[in-house]
C-alpha atoms as a PDB file:
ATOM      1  CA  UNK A   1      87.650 111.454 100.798  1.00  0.00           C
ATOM      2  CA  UNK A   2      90.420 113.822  99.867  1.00  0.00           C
ATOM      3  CA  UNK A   3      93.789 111.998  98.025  1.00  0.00           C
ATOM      4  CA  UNK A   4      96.641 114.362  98.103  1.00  0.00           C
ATOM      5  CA  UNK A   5      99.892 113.789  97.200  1.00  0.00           C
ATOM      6  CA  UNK A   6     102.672 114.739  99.940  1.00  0.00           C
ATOM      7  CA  UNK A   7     105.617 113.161  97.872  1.00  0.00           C
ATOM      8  CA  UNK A   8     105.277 113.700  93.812  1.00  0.00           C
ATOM      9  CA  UNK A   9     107.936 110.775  92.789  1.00  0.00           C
ATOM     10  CA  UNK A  10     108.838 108.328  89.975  1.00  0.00           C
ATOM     11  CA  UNK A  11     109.951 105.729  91.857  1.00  0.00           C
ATOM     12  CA  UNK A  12     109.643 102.643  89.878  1.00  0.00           C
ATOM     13  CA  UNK A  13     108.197 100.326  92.111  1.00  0.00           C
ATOM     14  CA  UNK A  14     106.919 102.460  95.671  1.00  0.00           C
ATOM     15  CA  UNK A  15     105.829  99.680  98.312  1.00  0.00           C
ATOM     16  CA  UNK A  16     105.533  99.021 102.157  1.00  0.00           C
ATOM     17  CA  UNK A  17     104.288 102.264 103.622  1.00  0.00           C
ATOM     18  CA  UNK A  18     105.408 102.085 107.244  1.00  0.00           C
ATOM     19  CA  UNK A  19     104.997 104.452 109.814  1.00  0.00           C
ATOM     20  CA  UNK A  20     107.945 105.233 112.485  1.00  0.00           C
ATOM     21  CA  UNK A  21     106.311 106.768 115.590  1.00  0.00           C
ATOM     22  CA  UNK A  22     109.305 107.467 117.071  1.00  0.00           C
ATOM     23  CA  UNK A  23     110.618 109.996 114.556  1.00  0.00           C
ATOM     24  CA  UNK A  24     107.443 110.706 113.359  1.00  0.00           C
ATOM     25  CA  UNK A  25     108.788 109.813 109.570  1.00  0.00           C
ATOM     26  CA  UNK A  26     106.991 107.575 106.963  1.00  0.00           C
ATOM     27  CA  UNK A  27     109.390 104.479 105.607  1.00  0.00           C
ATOM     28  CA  UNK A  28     108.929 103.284 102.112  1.00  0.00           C
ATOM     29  CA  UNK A  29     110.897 101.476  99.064  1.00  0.00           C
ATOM     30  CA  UNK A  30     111.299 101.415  95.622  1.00  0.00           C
ATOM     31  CA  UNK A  31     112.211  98.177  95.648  1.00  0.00           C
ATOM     32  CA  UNK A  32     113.519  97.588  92.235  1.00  0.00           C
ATOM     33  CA  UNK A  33     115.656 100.191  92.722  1.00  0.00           C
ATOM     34  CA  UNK A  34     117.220  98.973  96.002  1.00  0.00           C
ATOM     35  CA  UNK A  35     116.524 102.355  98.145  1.00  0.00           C
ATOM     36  CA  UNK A  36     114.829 103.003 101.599  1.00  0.00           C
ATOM     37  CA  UNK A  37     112.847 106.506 101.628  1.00  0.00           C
ATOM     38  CA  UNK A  38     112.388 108.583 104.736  1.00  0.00           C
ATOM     39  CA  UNK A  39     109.370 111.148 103.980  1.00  0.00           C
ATOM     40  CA  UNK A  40     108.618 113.714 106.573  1.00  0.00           C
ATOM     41  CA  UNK A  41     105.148 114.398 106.071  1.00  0.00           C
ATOM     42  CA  UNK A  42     106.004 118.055 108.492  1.00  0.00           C
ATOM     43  CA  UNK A  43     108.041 119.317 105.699  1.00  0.00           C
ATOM     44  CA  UNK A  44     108.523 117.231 102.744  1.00  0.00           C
ATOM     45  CA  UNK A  45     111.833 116.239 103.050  1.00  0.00           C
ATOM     46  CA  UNK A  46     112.431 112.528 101.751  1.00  0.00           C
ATOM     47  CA  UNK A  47     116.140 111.347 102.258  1.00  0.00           C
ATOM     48  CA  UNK A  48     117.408 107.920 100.733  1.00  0.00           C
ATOM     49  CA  UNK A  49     119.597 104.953 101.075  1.00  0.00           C
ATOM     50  CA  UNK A  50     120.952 103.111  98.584  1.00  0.00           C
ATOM     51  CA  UNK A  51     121.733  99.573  99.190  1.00  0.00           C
ATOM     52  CA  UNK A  52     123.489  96.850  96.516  1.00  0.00           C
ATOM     53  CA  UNK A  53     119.834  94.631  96.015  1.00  0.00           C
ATOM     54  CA  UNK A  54     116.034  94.981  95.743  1.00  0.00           C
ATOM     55  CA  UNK A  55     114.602  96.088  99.092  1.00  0.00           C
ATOM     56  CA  UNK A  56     110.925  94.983  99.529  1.00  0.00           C
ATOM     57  CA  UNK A  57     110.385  96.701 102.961  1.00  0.00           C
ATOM     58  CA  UNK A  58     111.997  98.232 105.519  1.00  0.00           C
ATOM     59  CA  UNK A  59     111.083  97.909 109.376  1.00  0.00           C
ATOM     60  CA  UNK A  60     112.123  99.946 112.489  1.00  0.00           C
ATOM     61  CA  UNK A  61     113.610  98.050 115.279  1.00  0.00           C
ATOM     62  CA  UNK A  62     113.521  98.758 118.491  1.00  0.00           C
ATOM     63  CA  UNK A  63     116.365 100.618 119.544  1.00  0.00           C
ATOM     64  CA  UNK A  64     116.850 102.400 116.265  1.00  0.00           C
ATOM     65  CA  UNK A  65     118.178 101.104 112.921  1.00  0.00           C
ATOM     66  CA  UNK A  66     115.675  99.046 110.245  1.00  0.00           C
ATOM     67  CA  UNK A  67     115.073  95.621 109.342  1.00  0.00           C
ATOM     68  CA  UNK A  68     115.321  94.734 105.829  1.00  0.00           C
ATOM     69  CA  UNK A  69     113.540  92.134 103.479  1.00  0.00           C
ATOM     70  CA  UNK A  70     115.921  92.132 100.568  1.00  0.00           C
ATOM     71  CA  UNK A  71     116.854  89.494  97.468  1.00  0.00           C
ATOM     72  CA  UNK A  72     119.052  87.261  99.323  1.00  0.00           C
ATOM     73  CA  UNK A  73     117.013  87.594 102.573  1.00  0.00           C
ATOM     74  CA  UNK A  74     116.875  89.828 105.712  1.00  0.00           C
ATOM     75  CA  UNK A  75     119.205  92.214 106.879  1.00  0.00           C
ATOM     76  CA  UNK A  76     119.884  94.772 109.619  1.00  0.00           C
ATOM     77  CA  UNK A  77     120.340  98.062 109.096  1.00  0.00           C
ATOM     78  CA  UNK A  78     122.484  99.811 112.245  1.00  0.00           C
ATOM     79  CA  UNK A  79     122.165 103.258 113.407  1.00  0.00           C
ATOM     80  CA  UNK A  80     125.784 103.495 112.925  1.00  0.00           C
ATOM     81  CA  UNK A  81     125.393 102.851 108.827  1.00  0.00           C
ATOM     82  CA  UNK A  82     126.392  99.121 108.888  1.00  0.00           C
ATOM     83  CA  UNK A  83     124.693  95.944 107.246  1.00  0.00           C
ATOM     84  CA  UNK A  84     124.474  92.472 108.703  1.00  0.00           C
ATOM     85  CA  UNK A  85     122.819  89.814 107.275  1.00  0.00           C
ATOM     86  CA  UNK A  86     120.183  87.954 109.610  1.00  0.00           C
ATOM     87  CA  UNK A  87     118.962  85.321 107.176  1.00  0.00           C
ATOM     88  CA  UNK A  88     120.032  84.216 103.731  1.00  0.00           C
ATOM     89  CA  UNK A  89     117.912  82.438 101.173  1.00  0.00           C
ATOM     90  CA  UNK A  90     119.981  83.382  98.216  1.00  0.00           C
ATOM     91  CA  UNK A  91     120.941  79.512  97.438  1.00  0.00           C
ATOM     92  CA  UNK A  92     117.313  78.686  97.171  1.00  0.00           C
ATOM     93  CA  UNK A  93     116.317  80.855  94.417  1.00  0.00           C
ATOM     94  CA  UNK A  94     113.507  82.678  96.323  1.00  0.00           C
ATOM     95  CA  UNK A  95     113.498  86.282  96.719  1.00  0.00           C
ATOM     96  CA  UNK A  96     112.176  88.431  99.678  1.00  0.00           C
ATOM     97  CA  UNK A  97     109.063  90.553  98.982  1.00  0.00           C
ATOM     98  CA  UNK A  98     106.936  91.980 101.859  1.00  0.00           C
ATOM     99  CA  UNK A  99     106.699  91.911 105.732  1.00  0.00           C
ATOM    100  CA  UNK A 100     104.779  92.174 108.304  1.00  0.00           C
ATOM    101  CA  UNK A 101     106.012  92.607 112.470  1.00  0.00           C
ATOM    102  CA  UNK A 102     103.046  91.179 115.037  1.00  0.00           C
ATOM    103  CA  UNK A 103     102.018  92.911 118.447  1.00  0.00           C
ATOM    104  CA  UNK A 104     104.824  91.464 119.856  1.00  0.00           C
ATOM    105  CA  UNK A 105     107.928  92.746 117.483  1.00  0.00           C
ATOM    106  CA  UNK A 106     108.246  89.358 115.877  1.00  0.00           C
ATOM    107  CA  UNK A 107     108.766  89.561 111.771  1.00  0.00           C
ATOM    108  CA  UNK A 108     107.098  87.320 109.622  1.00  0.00           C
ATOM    109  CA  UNK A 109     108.469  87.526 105.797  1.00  0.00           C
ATOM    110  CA  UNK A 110     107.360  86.255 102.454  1.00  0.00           C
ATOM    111  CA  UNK A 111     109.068  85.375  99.404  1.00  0.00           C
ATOM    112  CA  UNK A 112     108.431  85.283  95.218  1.00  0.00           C
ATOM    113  CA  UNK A 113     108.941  82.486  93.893  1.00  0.00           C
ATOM    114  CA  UNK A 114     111.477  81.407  91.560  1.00  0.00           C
ATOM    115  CA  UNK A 115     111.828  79.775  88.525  1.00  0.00           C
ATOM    116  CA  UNK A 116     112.190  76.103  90.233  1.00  0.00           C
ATOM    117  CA  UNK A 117     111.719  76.968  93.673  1.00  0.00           C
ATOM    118  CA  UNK A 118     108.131  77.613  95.604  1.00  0.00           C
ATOM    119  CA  UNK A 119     107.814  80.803  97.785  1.00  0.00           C
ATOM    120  CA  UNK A 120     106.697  80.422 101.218  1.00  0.00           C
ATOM    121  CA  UNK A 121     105.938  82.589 104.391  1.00  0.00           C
ATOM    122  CA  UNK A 122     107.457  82.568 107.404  1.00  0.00           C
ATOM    123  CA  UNK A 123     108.213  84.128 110.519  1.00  0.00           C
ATOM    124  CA  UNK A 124     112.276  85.124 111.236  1.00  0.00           C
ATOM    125  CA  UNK A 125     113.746  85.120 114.816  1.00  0.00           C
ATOM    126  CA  UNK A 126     115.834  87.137 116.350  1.00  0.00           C
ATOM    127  CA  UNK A 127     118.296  84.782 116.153  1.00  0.00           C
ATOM    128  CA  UNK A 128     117.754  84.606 111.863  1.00  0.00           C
ATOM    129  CA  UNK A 129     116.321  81.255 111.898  1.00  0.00           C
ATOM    130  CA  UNK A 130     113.365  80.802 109.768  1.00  0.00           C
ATOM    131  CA  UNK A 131     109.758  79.159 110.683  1.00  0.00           C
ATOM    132  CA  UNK A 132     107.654  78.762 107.845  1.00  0.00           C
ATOM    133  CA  UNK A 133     103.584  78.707 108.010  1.00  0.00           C
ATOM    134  CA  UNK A 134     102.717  78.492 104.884  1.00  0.00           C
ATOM    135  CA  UNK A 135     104.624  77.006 101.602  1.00  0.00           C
ATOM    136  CA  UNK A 136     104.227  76.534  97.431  1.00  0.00           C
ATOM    137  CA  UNK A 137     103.332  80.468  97.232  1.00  0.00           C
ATOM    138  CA  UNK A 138     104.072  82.226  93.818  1.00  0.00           C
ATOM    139  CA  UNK A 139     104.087  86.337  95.422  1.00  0.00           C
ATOM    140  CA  UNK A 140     103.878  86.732  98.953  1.00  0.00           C
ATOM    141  CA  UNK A 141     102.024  90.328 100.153  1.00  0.00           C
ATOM    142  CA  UNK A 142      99.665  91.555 102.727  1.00  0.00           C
ATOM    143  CA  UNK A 143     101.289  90.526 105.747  1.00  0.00           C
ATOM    144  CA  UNK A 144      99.253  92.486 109.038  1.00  0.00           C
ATOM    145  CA  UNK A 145      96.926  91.260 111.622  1.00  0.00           C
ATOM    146  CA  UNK A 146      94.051  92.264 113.378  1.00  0.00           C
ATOM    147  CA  UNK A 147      93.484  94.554 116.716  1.00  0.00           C
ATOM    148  CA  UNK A 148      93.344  91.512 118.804  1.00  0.00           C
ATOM    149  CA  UNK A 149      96.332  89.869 117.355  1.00  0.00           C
ATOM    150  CA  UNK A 150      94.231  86.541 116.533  1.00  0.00           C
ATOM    151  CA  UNK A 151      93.618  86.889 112.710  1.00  0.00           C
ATOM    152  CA  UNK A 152      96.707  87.039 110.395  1.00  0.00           C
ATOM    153  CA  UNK A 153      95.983  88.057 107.001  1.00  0.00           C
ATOM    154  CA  UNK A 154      98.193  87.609 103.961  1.00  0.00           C
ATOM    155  CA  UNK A 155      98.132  87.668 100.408  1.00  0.00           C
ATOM    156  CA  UNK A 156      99.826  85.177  97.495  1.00  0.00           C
ATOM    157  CA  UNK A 157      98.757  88.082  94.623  1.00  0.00           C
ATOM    158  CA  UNK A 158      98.259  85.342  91.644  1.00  0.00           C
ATOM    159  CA  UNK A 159      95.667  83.620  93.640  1.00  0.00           C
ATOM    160  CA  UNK A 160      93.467  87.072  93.876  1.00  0.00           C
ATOM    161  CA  UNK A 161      92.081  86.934  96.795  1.00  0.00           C
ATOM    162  CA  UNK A 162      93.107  87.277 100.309  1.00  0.00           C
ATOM    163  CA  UNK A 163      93.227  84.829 103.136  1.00  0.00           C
ATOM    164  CA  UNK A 164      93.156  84.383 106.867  1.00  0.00           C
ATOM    165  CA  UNK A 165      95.138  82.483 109.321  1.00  0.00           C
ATOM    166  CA  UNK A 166      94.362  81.709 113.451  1.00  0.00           C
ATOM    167  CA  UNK A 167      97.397  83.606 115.107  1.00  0.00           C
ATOM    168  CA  UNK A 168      98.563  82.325 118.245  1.00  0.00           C
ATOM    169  CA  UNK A 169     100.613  85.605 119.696  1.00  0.00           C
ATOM    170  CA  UNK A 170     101.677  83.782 122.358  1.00  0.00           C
ATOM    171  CA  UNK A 171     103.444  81.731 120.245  1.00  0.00           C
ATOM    172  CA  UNK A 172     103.483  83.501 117.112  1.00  0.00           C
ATOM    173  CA  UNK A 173     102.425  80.277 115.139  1.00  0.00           C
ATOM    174  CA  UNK A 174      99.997  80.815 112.198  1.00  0.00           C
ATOM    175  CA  UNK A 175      97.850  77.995 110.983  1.00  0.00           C
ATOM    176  CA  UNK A 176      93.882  77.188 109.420  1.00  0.00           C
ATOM    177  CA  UNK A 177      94.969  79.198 106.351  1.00  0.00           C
ATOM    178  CA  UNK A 178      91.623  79.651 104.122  1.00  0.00           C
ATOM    179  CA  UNK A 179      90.194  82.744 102.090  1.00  0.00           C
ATOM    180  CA  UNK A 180      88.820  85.956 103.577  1.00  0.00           C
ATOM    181  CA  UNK A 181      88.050  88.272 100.313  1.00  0.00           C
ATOM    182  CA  UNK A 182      88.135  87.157  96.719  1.00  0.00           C
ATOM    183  CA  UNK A 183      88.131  90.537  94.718  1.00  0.00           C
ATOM    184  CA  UNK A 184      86.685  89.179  91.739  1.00  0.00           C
ATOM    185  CA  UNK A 185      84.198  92.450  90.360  1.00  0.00           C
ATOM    186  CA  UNK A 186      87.994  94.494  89.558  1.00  0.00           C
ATOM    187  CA  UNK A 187      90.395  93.772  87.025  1.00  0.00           C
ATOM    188  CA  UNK A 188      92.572  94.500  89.896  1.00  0.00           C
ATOM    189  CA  UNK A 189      94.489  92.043  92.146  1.00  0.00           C
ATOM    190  CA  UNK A 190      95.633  92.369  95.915  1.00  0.00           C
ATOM    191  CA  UNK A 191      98.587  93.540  97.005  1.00  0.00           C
ATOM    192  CA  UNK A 192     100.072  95.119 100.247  1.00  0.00           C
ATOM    193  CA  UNK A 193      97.566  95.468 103.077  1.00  0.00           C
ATOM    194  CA  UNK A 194      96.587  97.056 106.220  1.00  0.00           C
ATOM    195  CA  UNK A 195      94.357  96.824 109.599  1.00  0.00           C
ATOM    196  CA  UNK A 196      92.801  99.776 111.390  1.00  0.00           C
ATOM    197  CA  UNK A 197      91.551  99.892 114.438  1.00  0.00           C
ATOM    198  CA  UNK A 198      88.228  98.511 114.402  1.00  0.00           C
ATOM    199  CA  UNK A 199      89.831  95.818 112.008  1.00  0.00           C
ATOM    200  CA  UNK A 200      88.921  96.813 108.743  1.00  0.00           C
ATOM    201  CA  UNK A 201      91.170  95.076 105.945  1.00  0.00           C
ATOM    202  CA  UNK A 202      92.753  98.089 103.693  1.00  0.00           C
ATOM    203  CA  UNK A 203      93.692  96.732 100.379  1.00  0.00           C
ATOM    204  CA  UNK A 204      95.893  97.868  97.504  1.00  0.00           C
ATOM    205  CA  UNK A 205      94.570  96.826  94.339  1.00  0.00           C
ATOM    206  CA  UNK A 206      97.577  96.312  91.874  1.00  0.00           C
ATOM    207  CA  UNK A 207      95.974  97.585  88.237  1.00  0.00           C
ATOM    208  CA  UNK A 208      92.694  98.708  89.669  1.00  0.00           C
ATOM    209  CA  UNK A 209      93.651 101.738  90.616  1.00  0.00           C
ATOM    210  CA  UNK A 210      92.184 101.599  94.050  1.00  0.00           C
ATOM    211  CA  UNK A 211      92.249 101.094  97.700  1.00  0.00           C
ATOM    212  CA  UNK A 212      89.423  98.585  99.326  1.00  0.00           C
ATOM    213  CA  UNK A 213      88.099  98.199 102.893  1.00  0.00           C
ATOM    214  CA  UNK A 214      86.941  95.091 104.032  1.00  0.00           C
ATOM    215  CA  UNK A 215      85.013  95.050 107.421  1.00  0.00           C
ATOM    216  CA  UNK A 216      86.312  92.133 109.719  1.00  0.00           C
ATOM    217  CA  UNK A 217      83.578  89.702 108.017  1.00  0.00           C
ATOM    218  CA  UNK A 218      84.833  90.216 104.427  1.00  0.00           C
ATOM    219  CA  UNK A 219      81.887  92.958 103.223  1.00  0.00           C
ATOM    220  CA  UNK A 220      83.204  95.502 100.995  1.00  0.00           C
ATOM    221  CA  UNK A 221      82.547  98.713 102.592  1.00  0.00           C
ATOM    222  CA  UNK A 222      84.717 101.546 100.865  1.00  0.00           C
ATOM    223  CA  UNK A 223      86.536 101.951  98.086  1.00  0.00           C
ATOM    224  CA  UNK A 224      89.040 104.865  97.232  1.00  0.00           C
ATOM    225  CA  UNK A 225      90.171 105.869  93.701  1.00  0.00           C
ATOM    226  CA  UNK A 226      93.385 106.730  92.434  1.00  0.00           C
ATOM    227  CA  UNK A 227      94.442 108.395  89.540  1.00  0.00           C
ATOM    228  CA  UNK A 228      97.272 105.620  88.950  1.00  0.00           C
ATOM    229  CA  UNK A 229      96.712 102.080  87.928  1.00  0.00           C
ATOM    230  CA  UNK A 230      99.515 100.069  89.813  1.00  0.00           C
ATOM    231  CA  UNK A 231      98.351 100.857  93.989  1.00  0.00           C
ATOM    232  CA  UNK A 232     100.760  98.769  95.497  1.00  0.00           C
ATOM    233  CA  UNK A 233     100.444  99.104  99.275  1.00  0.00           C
ATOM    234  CA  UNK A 234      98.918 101.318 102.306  1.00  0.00           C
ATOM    235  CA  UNK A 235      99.348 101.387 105.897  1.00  0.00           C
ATOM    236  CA  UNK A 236      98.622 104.237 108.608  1.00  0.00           C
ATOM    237  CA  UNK A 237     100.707 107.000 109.730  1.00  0.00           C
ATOM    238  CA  UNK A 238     100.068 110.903 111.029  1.00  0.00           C
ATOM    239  CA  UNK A 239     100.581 112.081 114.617  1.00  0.00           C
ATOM    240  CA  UNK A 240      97.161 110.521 115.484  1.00  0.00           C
ATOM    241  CA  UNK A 241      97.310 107.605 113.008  1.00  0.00           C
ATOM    242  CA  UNK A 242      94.140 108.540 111.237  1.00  0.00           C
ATOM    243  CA  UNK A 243      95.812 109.244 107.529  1.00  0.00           C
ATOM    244  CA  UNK A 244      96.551 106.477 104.708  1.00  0.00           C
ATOM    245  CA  UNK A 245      99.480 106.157 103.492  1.00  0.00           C
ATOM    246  CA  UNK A 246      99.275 104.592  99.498  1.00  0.00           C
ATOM    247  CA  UNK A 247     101.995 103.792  97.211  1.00  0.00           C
ATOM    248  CA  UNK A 248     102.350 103.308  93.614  1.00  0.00           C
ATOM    249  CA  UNK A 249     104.518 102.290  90.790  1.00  0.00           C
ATOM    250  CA  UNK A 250     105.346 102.675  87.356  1.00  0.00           C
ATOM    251  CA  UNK A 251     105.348 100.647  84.546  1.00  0.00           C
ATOM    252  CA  UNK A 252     105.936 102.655  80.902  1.00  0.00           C
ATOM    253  CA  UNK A 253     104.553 102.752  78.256  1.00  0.00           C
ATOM    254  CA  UNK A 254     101.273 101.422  79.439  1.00  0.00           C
ATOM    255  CA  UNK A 255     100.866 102.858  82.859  1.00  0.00           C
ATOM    256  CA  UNK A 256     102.943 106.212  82.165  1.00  0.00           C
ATOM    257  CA  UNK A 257     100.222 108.307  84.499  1.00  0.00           C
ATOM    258  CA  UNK A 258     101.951 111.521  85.481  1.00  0.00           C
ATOM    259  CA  UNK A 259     101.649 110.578  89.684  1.00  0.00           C
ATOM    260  CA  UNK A 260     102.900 107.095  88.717  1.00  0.00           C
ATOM    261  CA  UNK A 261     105.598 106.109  91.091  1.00  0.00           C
ATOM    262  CA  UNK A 262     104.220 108.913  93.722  1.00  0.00           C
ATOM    263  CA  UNK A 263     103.412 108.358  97.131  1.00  0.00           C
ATOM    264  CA  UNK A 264      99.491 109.467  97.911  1.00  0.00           C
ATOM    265  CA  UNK A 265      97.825 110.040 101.701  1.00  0.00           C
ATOM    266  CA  UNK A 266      93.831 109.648 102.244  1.00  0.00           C
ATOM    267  CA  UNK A 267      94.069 112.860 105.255  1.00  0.00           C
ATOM    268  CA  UNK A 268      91.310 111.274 108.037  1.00  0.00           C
ATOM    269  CA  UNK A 269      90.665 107.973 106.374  1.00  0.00           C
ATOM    270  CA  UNK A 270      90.618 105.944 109.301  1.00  0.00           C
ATOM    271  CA  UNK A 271      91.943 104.811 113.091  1.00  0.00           C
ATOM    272  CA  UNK A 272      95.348 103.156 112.412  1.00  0.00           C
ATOM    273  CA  UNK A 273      96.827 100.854 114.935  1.00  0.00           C
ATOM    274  CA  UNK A 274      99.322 101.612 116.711  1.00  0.00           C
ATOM    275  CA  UNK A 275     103.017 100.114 114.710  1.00  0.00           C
ATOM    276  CA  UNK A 276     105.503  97.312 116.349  1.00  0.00           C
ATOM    277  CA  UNK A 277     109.034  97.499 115.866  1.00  0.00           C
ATOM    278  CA  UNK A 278     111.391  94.446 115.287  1.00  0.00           C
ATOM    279  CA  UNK A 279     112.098  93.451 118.490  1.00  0.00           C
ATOM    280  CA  UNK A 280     115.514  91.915 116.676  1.00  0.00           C
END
């Protein structure tokens, strides 16, 4: 498979490759440095906001505007410009890292851990109340699900491995947590995640330089290099939802690649499925 490079950056820390279908536009953050990137994949253009914390990912909602999992918790971004805040979790001394948004526009969020408190996962309603799944997580990742909305997977990175949940859409409760893929043959360790179509897991593997695929019963199946140590996530985007999507970071002096921090697409890798919007 072909890598190219549609987006030659230095962001410090690229993650959460989303596609918006409505605009055609692929979203993605460098989180430490609290900005939400727009990349047109029709004509390069990438156009930024800024915002005053880390942003770990950024979400369309339906009727325009983005959802935000930031430091202190999850925001709303307005078509108009304006911030609200939707849930705050800056007294607990968490932080928001990645998210996820199920067949049914619900947004499920996970948290690093601090230095006294335990991350968890959870899903956040539209109202910004918090239901949490699972709890004592150290660096939540991987949040997507499978074709059929019945498998949620998910990813605490130190543990090295990813697991599985039984999703109830209906309800949007998550439970029977246990492992799915335990990477152990890679000196790399999972990060952000994807689904296709035919349910194939799509893993970033943070200092292995790599994207894997897992078929639905955990076989390895493909694997993707990339001339960058620090893959961080990948998700599906194109007109027909058939390219990948990968970014990267960069860490100096020992992972000064020159595409470090660049945002890389796999042209024809795959059947995405087709994205959700926060229904908030």
């Amino acid at each position: 498979m072909n890598v190219e490079v549609p987006l030659r950056a230095v962001a410090a820390f690229a993650e959460c490759p989303t596609w918006d279908p409505v605009d055609r536009t692929l979203l993605w953050v460098d989180m430490n440095r609290s900005e939400v990137h727009r990349l047109c994949p029709r004509d390069g253009t990438d156009t930024v906001l800024r915002f005053e914390q880390p942003v770990a990912a950024a979400k369309p909602r339906v009727g325009g505007g983005l959802a935000l999992s930031m430091r202190d918790g999850v925001a709303l971004y307005d078509p108009d410009g304006s911030l609200r805040p939707l849930a705050d979790w800056s007294a607990e001394g968490v932080r928001g890292n990645d998210a996820g948004v199920d067949g049914l526009g619900r947004l499920w969020v996970g948290t690093m851990a601090g230095p006294s408190a335990p991350g968890w996962l959870g899903r956040v309603d539209t109202r910004g109340v918090t239901h949490r799944a699972v709890s004592d997580t150290r660096l939540s990742n991987g949040i997507a699900w499978s074709p059929d909305g019945r498998r949620m997977y998910f990813v605490d990175t130190p543990t090295r491995r990813i697991d599985v949940l039984d999703y109830d859409l209906s309800t949007g409760e998550a439970s029977g947590r246990r492992p799915f893929v335990e990477p152990t043959d890679t000196a790399g360790v999972p990060d952000g995640l994807c689904v296709d179509a035919d349910g194939g897991v799509w893993v970033a593997l943070f200092r292995g330089g790599a994207v894997r695929r897992y078929t639905p019963r955990g076989t390895l199946d493909r694997e993707i290099p990339f001339p960058v140590a620090l893959t961080t996530s990948c998700g599906f985007g194109g007109d027909d939802l058939s390219d990948l999507y990968v970014t990267t970071a960069r860490r100096a002096p020992e992972h000064d690649e020159p595409l470090a921090g660049s945002v890389f697409v796999v042209p024809g890798a795959g059947q995405g499925l087709t994205p959700t919007a926060f229904a908030g």
